[in-house]
Structures are given as structure tokens and as C-alpha cells.
PDB file of N, CA and C in Angstrom:
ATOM      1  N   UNK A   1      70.381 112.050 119.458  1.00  0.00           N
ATOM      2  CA  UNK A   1      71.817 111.985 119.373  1.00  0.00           C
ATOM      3  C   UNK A   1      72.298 110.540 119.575  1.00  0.00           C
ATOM      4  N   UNK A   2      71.773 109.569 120.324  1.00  0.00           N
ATOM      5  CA  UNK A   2      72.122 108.549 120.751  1.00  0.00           C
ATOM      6  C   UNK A   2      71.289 107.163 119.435  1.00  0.00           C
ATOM      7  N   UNK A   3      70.412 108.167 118.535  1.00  0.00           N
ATOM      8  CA  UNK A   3      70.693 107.041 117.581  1.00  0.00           C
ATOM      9  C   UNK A   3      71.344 107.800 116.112  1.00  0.00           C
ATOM     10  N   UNK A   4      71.872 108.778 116.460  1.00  0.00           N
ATOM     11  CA  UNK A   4      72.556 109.025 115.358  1.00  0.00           C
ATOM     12  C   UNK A   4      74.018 108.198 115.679  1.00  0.00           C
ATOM     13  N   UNK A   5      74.845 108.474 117.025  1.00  0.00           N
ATOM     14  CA  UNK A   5      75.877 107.625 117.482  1.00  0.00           C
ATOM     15  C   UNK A   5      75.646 106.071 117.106  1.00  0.00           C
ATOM     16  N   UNK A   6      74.695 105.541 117.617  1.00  0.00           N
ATOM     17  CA  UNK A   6      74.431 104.179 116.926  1.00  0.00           C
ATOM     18  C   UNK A   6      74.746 104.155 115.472  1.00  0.00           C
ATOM     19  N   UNK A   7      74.362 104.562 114.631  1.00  0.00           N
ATOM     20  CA  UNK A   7      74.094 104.532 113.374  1.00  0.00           C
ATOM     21  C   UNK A   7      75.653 104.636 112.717  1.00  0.00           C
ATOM     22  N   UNK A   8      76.559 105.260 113.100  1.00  0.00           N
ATOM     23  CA  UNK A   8      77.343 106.175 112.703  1.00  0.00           C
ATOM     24  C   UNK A   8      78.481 105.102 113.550  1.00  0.00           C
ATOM     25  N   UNK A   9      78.090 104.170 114.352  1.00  0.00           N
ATOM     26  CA  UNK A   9      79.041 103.318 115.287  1.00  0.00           C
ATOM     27  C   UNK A   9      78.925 102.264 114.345  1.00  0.00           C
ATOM     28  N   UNK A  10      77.869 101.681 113.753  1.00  0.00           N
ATOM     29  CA  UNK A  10      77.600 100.558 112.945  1.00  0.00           C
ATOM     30  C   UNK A  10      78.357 101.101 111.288  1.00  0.00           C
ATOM     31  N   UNK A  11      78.057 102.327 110.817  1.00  0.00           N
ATOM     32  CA  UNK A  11      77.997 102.850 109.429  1.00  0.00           C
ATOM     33  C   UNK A  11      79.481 103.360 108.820  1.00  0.00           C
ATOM     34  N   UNK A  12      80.753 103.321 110.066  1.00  0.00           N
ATOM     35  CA  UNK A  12      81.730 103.872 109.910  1.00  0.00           C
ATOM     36  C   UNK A  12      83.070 102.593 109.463  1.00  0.00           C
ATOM     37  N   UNK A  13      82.804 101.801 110.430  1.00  0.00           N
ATOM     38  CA  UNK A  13      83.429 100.474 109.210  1.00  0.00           C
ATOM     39  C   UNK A  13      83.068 100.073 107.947  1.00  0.00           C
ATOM     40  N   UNK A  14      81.938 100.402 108.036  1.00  0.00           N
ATOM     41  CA  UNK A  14      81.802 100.554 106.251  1.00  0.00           C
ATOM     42  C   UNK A  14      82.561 101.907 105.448  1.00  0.00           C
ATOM     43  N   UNK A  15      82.276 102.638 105.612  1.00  0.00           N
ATOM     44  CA  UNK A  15      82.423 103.801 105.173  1.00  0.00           C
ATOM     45  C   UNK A  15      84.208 104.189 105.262  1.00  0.00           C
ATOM     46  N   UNK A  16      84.607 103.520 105.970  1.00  0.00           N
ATOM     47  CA  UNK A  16      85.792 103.598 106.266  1.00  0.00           C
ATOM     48  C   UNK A  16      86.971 103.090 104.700  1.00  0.00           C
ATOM     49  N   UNK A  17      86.105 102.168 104.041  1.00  0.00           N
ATOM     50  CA  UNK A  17      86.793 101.614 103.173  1.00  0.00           C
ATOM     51  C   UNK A  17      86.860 102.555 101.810  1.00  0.00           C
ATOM     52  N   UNK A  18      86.169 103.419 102.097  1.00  0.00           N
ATOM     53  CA  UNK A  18      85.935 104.460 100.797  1.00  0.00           C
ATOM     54  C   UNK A  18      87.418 105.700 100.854  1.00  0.00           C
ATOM     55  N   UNK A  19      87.437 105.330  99.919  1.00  0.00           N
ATOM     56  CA  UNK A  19      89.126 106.017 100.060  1.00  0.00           C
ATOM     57  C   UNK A  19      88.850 107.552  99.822  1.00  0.00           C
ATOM     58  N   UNK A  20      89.756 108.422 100.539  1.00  0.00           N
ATOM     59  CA  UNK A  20      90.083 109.881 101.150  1.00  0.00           C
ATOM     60  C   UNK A  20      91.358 110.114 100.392  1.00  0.00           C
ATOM     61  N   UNK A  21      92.067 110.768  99.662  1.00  0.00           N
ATOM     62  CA  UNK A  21      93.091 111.538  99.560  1.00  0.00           C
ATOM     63  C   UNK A  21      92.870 113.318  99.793  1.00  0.00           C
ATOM     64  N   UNK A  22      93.431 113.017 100.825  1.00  0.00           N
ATOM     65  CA  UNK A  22      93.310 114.867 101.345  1.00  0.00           C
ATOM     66  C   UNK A  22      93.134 116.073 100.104  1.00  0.00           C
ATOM     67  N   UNK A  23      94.235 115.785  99.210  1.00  0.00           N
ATOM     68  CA  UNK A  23      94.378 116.538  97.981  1.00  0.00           C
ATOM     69  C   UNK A  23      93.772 116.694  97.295  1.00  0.00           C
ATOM     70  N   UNK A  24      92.372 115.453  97.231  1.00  0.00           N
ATOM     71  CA  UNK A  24      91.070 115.728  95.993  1.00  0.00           C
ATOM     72  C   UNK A  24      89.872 116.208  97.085  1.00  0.00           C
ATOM     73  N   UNK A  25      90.252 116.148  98.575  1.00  0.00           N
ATOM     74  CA  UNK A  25      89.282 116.521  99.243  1.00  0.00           C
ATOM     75  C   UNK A  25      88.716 115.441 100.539  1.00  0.00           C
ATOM     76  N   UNK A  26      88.875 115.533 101.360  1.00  0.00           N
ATOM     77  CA  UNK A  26      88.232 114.350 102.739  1.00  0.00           C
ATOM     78  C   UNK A  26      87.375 114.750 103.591  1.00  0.00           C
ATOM     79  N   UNK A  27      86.295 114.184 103.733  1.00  0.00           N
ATOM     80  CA  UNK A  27      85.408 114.343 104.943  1.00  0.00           C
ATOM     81  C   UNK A  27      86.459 113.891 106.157  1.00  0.00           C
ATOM     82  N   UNK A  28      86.817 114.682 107.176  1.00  0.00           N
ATOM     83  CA  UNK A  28      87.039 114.549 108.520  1.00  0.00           C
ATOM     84  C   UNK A  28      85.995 113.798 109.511  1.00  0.00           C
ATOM     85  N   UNK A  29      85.772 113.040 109.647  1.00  0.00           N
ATOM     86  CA  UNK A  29      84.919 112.629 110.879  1.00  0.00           C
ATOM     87  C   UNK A  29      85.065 112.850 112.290  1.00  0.00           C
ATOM     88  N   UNK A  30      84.966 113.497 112.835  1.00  0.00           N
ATOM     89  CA  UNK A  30      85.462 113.273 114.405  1.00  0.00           C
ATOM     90  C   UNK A  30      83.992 113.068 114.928  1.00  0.00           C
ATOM     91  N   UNK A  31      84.621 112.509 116.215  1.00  0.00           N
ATOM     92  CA  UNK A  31      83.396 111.624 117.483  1.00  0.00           C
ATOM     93  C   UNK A  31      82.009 113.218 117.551  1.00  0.00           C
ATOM     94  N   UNK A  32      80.863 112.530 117.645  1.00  0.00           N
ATOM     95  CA  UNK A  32      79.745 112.951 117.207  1.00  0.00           C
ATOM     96  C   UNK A  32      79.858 114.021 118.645  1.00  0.00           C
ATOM     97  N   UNK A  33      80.237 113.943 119.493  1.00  0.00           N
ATOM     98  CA  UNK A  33      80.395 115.424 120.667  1.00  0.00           C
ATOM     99  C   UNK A  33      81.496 116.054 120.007  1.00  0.00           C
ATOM    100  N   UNK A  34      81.548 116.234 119.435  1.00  0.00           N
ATOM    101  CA  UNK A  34      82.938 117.364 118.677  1.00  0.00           C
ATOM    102  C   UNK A  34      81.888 118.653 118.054  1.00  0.00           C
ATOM    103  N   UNK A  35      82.088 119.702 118.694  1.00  0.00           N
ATOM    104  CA  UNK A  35      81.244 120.957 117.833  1.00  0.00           C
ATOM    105  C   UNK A  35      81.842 121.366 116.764  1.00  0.00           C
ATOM    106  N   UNK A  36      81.483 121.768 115.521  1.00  0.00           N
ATOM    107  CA  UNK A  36      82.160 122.443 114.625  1.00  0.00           C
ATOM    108  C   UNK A  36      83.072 122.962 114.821  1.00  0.00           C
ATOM    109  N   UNK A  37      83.139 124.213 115.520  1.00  0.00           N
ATOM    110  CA  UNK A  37      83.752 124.805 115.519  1.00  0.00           C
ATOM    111  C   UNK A  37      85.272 124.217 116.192  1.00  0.00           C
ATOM    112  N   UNK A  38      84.907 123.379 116.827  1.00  0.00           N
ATOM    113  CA  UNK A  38      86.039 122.494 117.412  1.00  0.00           C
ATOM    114  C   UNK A  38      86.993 121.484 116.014  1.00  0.00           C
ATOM    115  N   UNK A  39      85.846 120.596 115.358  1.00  0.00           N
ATOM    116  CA  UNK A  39      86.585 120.315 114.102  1.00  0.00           C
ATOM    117  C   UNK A  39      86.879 121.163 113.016  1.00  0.00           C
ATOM    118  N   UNK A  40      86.735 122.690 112.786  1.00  0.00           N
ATOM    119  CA  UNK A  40      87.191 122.955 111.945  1.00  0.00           C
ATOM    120  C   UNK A  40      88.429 123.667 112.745  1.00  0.00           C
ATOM    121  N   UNK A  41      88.955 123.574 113.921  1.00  0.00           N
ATOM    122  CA  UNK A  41      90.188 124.419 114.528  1.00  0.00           C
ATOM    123  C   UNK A  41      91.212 123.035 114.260  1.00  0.00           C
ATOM    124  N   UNK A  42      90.553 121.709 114.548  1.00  0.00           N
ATOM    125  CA  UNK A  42      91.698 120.543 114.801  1.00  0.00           C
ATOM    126  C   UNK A  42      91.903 120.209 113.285  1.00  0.00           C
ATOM    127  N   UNK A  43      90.982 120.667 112.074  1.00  0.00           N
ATOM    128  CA  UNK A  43      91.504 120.383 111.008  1.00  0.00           C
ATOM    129  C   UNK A  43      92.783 121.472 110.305  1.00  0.00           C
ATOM    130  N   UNK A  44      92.628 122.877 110.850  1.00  0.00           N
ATOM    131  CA  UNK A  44      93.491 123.893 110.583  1.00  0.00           C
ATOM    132  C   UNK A  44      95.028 123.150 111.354  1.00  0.00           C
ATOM    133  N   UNK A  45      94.579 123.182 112.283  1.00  0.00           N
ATOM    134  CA  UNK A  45      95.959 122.758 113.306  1.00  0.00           C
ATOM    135  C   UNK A  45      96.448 121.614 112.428  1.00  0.00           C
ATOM    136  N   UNK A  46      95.966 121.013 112.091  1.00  0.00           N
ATOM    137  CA  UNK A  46      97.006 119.468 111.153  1.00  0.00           C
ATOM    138  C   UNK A  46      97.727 119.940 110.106  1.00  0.00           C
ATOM    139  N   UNK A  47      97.021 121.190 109.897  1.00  0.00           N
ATOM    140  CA  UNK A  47      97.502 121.061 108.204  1.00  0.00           C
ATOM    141  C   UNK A  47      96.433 121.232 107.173  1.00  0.00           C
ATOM    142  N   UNK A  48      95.041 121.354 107.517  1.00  0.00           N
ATOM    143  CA  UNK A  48      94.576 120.815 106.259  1.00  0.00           C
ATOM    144  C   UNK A  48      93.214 122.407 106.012  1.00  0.00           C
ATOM    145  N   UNK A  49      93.379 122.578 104.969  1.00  0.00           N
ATOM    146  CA  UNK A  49      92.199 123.986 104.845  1.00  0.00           C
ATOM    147  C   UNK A  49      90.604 123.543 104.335  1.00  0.00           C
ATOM    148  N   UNK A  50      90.156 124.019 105.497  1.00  0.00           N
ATOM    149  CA  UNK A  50      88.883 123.347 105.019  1.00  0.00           C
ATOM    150  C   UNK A  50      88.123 123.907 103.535  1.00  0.00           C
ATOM    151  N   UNK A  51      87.303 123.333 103.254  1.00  0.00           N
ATOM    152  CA  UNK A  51      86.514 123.704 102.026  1.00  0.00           C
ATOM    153  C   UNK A  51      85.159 123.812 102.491  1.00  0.00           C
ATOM    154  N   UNK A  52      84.233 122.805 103.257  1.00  0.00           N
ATOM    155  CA  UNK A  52      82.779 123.357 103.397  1.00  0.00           C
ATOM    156  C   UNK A  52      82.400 122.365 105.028  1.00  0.00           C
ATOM    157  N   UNK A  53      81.560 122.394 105.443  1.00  0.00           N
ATOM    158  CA  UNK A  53      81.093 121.852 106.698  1.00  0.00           C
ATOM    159  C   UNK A  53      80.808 121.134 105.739  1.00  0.00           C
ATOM    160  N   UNK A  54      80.303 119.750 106.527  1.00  0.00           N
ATOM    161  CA  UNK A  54      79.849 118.769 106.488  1.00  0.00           C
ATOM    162  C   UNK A  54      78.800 118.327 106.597  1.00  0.00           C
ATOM    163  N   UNK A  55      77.938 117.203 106.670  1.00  0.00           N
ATOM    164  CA  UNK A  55      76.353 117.164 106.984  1.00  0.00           C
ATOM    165  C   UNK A  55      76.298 117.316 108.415  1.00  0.00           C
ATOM    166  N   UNK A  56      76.724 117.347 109.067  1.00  0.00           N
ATOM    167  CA  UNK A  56      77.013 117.256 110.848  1.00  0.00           C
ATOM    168  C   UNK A  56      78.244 118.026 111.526  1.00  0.00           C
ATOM    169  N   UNK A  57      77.924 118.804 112.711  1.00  0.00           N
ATOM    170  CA  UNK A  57      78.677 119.471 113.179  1.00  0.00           C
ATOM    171  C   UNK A  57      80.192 118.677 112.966  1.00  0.00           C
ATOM    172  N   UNK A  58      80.333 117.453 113.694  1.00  0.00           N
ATOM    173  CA  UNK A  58      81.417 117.003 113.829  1.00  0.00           C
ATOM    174  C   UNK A  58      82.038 116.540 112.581  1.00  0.00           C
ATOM    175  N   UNK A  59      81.636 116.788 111.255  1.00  0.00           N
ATOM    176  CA  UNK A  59      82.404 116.439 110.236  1.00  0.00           C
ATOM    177  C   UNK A  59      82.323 117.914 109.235  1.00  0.00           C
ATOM    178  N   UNK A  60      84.053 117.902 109.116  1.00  0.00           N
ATOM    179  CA  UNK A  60      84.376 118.929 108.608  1.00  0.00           C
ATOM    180  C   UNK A  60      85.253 118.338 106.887  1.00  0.00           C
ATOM    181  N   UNK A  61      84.953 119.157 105.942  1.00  0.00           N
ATOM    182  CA  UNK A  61      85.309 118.601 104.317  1.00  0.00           C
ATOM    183  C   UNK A  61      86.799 119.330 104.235  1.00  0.00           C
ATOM    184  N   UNK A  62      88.027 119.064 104.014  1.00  0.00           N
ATOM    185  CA  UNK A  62      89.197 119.838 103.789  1.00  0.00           C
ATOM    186  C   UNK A  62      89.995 119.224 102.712  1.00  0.00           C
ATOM    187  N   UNK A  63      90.821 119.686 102.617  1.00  0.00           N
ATOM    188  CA  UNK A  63      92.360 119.402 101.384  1.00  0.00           C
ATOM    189  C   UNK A  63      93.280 119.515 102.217  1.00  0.00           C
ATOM    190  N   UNK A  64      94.655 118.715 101.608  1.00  0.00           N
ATOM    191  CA  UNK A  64      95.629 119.001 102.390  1.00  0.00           C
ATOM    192  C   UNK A  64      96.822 119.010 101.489  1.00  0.00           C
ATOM    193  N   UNK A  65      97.879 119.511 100.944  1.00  0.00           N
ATOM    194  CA  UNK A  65      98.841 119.029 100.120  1.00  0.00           C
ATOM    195  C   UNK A  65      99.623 117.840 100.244  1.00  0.00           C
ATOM    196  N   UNK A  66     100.072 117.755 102.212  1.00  0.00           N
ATOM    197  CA  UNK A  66     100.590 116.594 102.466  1.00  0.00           C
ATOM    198  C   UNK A  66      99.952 115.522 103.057  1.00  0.00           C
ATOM    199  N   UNK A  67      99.102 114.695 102.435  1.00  0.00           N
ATOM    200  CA  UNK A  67      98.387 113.568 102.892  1.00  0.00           C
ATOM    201  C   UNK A  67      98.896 112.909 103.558  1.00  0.00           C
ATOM    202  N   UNK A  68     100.224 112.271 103.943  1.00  0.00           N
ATOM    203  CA  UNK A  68      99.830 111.694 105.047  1.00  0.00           C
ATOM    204  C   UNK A  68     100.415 112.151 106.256  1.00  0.00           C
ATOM    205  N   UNK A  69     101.063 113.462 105.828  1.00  0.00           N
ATOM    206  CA  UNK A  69     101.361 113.986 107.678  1.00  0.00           C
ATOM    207  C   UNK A  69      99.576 114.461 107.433  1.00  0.00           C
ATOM    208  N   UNK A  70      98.885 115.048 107.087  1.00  0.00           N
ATOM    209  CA  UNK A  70      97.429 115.355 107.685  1.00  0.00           C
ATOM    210  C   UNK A  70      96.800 114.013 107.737  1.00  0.00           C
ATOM    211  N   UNK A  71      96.889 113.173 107.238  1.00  0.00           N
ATOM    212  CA  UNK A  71      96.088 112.056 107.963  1.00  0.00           C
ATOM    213  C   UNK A  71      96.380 111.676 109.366  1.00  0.00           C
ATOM    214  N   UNK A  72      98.113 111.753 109.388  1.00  0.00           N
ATOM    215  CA  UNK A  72      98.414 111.324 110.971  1.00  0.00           C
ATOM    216  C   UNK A  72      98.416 112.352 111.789  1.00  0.00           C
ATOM    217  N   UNK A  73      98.487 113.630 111.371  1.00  0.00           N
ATOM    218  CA  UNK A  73      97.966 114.797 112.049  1.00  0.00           C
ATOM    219  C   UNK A  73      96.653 114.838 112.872  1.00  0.00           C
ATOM    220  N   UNK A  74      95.602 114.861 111.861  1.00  0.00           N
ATOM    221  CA  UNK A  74      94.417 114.772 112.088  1.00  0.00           C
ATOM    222  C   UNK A  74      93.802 113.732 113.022  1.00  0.00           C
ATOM    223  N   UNK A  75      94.580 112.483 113.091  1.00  0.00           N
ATOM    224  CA  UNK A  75      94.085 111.783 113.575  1.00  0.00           C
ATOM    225  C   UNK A  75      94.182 111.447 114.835  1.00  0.00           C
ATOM    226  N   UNK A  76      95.666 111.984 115.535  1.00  0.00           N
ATOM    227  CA  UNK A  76      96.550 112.342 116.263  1.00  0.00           C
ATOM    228  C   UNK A  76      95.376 113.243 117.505  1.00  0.00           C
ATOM    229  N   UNK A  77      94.829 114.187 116.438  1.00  0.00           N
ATOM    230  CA  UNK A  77      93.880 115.628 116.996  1.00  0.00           C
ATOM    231  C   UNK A  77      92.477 115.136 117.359  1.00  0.00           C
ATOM    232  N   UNK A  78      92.240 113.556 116.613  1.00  0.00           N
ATOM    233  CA  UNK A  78      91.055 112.665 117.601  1.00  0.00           C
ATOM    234  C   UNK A  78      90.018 112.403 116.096  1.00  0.00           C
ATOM    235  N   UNK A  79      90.417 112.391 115.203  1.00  0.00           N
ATOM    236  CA  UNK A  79      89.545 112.579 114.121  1.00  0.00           C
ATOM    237  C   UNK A  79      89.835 110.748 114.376  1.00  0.00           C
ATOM    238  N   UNK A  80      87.797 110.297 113.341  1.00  0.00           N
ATOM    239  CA  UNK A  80      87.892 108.879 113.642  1.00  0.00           C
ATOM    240  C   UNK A  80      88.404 108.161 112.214  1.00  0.00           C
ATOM    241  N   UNK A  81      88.084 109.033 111.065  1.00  0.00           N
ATOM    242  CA  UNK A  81      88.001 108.179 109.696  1.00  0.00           C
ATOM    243  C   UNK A  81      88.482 109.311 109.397  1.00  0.00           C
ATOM    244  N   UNK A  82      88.934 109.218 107.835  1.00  0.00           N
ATOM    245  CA  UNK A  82      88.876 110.145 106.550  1.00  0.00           C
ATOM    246  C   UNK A  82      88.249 109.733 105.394  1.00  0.00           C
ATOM    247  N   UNK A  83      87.106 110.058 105.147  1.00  0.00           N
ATOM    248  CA  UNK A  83      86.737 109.681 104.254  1.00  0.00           C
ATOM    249  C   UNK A  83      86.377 110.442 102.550  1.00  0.00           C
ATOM    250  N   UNK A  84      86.196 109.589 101.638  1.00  0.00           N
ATOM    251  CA  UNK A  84      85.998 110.181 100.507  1.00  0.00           C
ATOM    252  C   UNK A  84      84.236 110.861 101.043  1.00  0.00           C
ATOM    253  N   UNK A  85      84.166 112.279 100.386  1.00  0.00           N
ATOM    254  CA  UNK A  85      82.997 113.270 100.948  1.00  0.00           C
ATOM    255  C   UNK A  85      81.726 112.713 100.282  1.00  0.00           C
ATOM    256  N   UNK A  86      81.737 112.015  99.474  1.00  0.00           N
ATOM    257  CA  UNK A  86      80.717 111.841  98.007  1.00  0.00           C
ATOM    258  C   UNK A  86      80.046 110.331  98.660  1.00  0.00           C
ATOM    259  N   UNK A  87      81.334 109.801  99.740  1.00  0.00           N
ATOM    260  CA  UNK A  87      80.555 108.407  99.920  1.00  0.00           C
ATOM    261  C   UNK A  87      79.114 108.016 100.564  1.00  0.00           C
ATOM    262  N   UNK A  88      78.030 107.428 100.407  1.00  0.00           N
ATOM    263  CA  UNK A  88      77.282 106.891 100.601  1.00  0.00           C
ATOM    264  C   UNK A  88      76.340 108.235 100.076  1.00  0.00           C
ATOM    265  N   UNK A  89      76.690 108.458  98.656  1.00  0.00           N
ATOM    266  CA  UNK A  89      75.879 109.058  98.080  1.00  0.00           C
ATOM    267  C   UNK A  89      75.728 110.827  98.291  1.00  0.00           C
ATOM    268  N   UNK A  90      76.882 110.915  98.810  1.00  0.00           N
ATOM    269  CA  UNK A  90      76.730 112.656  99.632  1.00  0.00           C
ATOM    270  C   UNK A  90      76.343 112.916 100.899  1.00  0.00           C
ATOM    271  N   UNK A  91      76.367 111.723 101.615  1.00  0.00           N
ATOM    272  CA  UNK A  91      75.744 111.745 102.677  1.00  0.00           C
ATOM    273  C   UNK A  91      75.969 112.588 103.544  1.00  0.00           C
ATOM    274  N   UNK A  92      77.949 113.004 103.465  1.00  0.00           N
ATOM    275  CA  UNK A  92      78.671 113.128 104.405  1.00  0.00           C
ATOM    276  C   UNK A  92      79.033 115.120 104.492  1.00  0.00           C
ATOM    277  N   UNK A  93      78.597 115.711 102.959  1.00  0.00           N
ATOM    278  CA  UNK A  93      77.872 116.962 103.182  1.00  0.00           C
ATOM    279  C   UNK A  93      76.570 117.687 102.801  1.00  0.00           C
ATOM    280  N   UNK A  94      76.119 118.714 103.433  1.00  0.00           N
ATOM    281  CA  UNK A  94      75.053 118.893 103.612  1.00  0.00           C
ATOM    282  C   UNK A  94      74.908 119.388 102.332  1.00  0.00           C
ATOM    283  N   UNK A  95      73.050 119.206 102.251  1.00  0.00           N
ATOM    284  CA  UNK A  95      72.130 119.585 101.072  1.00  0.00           C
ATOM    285  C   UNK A  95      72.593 120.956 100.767  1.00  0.00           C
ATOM    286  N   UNK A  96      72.233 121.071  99.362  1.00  0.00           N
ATOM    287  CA  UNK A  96      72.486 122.702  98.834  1.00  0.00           C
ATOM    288  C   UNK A  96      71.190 123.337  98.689  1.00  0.00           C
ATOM    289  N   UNK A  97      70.351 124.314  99.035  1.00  0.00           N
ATOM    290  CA  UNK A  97      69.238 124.574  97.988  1.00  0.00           C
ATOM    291  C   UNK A  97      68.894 124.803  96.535  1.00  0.00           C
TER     292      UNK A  97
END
């Protein structure tokens, strides 16, 4: 856990620059102790309906109609980034079989 936090402490200013519009879809990031089930309640509460988990508990994939009350919603609720889901190659949801 403590080198995924590393990784993800270094990998998120990057990643940060990859643009999110809620409406085509955003990876939620919240801080790597966030359980699922915790980010998919703080993404409901903003506003925003999720679509699929993420590669990691703490990142949840949603839409929102109003982008930027759910960005300041969400973020408000402790989320760290929004990011586009596809960035760094899909990284940000999990494999399909």
C-alpha cells in the first residue's frame, strides 16, 4: 500500500492534466484509504451516477450532467483529481476478461 501511495503521490500531477468532463465520464480519485464503498456513496452525494469501479477501491468512474457543481461537489467530499478514465492508457479502470 505504501508503494502504491508513493506512486500515485508522484503519478497524480501528471495525470492531473488529462482533462475530465463529468458528462463524457471521470475517474474520481479519492486518497488511497478511501474504501469503495465509501467513494461510490461521496460520488452519489455530489451529484454524479456512477458507471463502473475503477482499477482501485478508491477510484470510482461516474457522469454528471452538471460539471462543475460535481467537480466542486466532489471535491468538497475529499476527492483528489478528476480525471479523464482512459488516461495513462486505461490505467485508471480495471481489466475486463
Amino acid at each position: 500500500m505504501v508503494a502504491l501511495f508513493a506512486a500515485l503521490s508522484l503519478a497524480l500531477p501528471v495525470m492531473a492534466s488529462a482533462p475530465a468532463d463529468p458528462r463524457e465520464g471521470a475517474a474520481i480519485v479519492f486518497a488511497p484509504w478511501t474504501s469503495q464503498a465509501e467513494a461510490f456513496a461521496r460520488v452519489g452525494a455530489a451529484g454524479g451516477a456512477l458507471v463502473r469501479a475503477g482499477a482501485f477501491p478508491f477510484i470510482a468512474v461516474a457522469i454528471a450532467d452538471e460539471p462543475e457543481a460535481f467537480d466542486r461537489a466532489v471535491r468538497a467530499a475529499g476527492a483528489w483529481a478528476l480525471l479523464d478514465p482512459r488516461a495513462l492508457g486505461g490505467c485508471l479502470v480495471p481489466e475486463t476478461e
